[in-house]
Protein backbone atom coordinates (compact mmCIF):
# COMPACT_ATOMS: atom_id res chain seq x y z
CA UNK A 1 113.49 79.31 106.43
CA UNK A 2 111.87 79.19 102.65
CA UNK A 3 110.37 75.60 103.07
CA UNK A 4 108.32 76.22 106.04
CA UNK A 5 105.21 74.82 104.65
CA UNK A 6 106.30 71.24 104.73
CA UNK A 7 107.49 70.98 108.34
CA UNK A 8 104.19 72.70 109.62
CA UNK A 9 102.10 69.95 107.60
CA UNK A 10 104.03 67.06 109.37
CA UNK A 11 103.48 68.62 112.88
CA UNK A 12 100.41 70.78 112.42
CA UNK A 13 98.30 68.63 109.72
CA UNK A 14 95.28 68.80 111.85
CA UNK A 15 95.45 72.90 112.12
CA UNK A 16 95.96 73.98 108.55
CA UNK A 17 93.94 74.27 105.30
CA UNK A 18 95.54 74.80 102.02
CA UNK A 19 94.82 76.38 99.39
CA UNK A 20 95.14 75.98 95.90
CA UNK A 21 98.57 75.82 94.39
CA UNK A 22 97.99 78.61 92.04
CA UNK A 23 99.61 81.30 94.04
CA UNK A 24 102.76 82.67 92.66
CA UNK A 25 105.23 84.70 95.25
CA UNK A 26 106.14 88.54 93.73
CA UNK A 27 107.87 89.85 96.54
CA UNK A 28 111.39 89.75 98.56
CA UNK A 29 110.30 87.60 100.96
CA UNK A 30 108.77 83.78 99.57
CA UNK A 31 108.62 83.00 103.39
CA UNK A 32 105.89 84.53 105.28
CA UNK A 33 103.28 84.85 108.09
CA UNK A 34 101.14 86.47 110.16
CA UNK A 35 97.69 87.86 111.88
CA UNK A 36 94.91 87.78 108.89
CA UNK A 37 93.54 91.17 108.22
CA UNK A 38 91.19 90.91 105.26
CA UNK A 39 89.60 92.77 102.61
CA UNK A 40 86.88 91.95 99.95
CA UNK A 41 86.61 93.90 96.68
CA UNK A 42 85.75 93.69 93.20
CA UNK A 43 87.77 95.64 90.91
CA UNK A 44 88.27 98.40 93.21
CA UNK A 45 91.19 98.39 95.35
CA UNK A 46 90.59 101.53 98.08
CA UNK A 47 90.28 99.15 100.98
CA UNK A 48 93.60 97.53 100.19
CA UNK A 49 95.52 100.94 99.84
CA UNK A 50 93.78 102.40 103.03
CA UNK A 51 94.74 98.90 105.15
CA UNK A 52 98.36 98.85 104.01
CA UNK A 53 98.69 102.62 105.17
CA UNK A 54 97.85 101.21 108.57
CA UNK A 55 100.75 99.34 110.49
CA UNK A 56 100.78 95.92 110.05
CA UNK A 57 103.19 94.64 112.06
CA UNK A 58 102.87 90.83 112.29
CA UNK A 59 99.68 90.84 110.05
CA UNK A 60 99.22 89.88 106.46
CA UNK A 61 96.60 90.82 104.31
CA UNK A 62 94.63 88.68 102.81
CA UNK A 63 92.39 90.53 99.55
CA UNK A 64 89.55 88.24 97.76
CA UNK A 65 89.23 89.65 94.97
CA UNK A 66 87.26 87.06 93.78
CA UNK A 67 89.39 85.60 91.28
CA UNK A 68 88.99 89.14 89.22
CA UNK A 69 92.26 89.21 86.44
CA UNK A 70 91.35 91.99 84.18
CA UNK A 71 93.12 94.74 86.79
CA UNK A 72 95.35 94.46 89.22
CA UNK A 73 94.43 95.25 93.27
CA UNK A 74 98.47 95.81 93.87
CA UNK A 75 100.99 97.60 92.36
CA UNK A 76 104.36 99.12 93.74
CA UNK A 77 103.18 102.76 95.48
CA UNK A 78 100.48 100.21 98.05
CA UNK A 79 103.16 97.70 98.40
CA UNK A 80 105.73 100.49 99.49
CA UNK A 81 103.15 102.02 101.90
CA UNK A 82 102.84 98.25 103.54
CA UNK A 83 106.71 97.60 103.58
CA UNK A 84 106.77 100.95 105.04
CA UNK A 85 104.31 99.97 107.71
CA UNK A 86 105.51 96.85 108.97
CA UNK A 87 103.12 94.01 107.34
CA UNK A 88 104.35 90.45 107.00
CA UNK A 89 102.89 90.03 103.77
CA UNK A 90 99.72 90.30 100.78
CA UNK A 91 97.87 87.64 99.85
CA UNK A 92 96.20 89.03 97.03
CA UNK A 93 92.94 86.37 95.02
CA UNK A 94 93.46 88.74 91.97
CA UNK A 95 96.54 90.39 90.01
CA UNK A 96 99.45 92.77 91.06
CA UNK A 97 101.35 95.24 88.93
CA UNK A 98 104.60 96.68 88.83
CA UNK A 99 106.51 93.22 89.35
CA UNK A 100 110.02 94.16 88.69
CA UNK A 101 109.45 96.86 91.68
CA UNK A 102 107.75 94.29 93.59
CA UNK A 103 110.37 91.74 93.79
CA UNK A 104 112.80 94.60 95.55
CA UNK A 105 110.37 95.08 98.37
CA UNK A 106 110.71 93.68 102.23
CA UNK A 107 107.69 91.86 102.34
CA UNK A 108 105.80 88.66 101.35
CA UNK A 109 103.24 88.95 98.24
CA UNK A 110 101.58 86.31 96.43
CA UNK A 111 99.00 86.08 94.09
CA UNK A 112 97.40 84.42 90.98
CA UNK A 113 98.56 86.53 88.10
CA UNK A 114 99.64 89.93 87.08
CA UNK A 115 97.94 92.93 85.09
CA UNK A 116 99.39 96.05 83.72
CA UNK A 117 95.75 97.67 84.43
CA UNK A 118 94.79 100.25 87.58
CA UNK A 119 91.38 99.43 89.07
CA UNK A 120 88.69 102.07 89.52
CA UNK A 121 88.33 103.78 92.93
CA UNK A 122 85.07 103.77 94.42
CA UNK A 123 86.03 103.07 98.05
CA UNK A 124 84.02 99.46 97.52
CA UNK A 125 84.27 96.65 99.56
CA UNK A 126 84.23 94.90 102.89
CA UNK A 127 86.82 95.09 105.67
CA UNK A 128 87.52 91.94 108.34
CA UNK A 129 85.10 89.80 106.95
CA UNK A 130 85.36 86.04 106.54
CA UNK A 131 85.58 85.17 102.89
CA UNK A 132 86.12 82.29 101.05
CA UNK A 133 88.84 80.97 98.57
CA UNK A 134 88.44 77.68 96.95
CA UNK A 135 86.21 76.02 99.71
CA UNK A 136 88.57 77.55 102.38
CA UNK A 137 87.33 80.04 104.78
CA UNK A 138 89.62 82.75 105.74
CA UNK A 139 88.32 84.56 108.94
CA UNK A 140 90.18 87.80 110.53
CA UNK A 141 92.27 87.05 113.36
CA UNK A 142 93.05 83.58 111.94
CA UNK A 143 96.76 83.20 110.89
CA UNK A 144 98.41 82.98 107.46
CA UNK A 145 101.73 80.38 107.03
CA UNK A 146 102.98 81.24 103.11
CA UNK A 147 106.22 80.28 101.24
CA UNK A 148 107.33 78.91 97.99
CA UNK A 149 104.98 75.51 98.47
CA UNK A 150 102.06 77.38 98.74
CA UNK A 151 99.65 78.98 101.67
CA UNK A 152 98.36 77.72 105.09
CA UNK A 153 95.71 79.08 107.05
CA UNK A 154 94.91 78.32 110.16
CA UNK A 155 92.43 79.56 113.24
CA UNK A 156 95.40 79.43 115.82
CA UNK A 157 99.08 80.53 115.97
CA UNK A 158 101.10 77.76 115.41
CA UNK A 159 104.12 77.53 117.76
CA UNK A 160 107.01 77.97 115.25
CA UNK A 161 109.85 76.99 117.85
CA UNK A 162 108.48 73.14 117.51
CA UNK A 163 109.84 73.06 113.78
CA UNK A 164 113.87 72.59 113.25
CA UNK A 165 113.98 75.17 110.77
């Protein structure tokens, strides 16, 4: 099921937004979706670790961090805690870290670069709030639809069994 993407546009065009193809996929999984959970933060990832210590099963979390590439907001000891805890996947609007580790993990993550640096820890940010990533709103409780041709969201669950996958 890695091209999941296309079929969902040709039945669901009218429920998804897309956004732009400058995503890259860093873990296990290139196929991937889920529940939106997110997080906003600006060089400070203590939301993100404290979410992914939750259980996330069928959820993926979604972190703007507004573009931000001079740390990283995800590196392998967070992303263990949320393969550990059941989540889907991390949609991460900023770097990761540790990418060797990160490709050996059970779980969907994708993001726009990567950066060897730690960000400071302040406990910063916002939790379940709508943000916005190139034009495309992102609310909580809307649904995430992510594989190797990029990522989906839409305000509904989309009924997967339609799709010959």
């Amino acid at each position: 099921m890695l091209d999941l993407l296309p079929d969902l546009f040709d039945s669901y065009p009218q429920h998804l937004s897309l956004l732009p193809p400058m995503f890259k996929s860093f873990g296990r999984e290139d196929c991937f979706w889920g529940e939106v959970v997110t997080v906003k933060c600006f060089k400070d990832n203590s939301l993100v670790k404290d979410e992914l210590s939750k259980n996330g099963k069928g959820k993926v979390l979604v972190v703007d961090g507004q573009g931000v590439t001079d740390c990283a907001l995800l590196g392998d000891m967070i992303a263990k805690n949320a393969e550990v805890n059941g989540w889907q996947g991390i949609i991460i609007f900023g770097c990761v870290r540790d990418v060797s580790a990160l490709k050996t993990m059970k779980i969907g993550i994708q993001a726009i670069g990567v950066n060897p640096i730690k960000t400071v820890k302040k406990g910063l940010g916002e939790l379940n709030v709508a943000v916005e990533i190139y034009g495309v709103i992102i609310a909580p409780h809307s649904y995430v639809y992510a594989d190797l041709n990029g990522i989906a969201i839409s305000n509904q669950a989309l009924d997967l069994s339609v799709l010959n996958l």
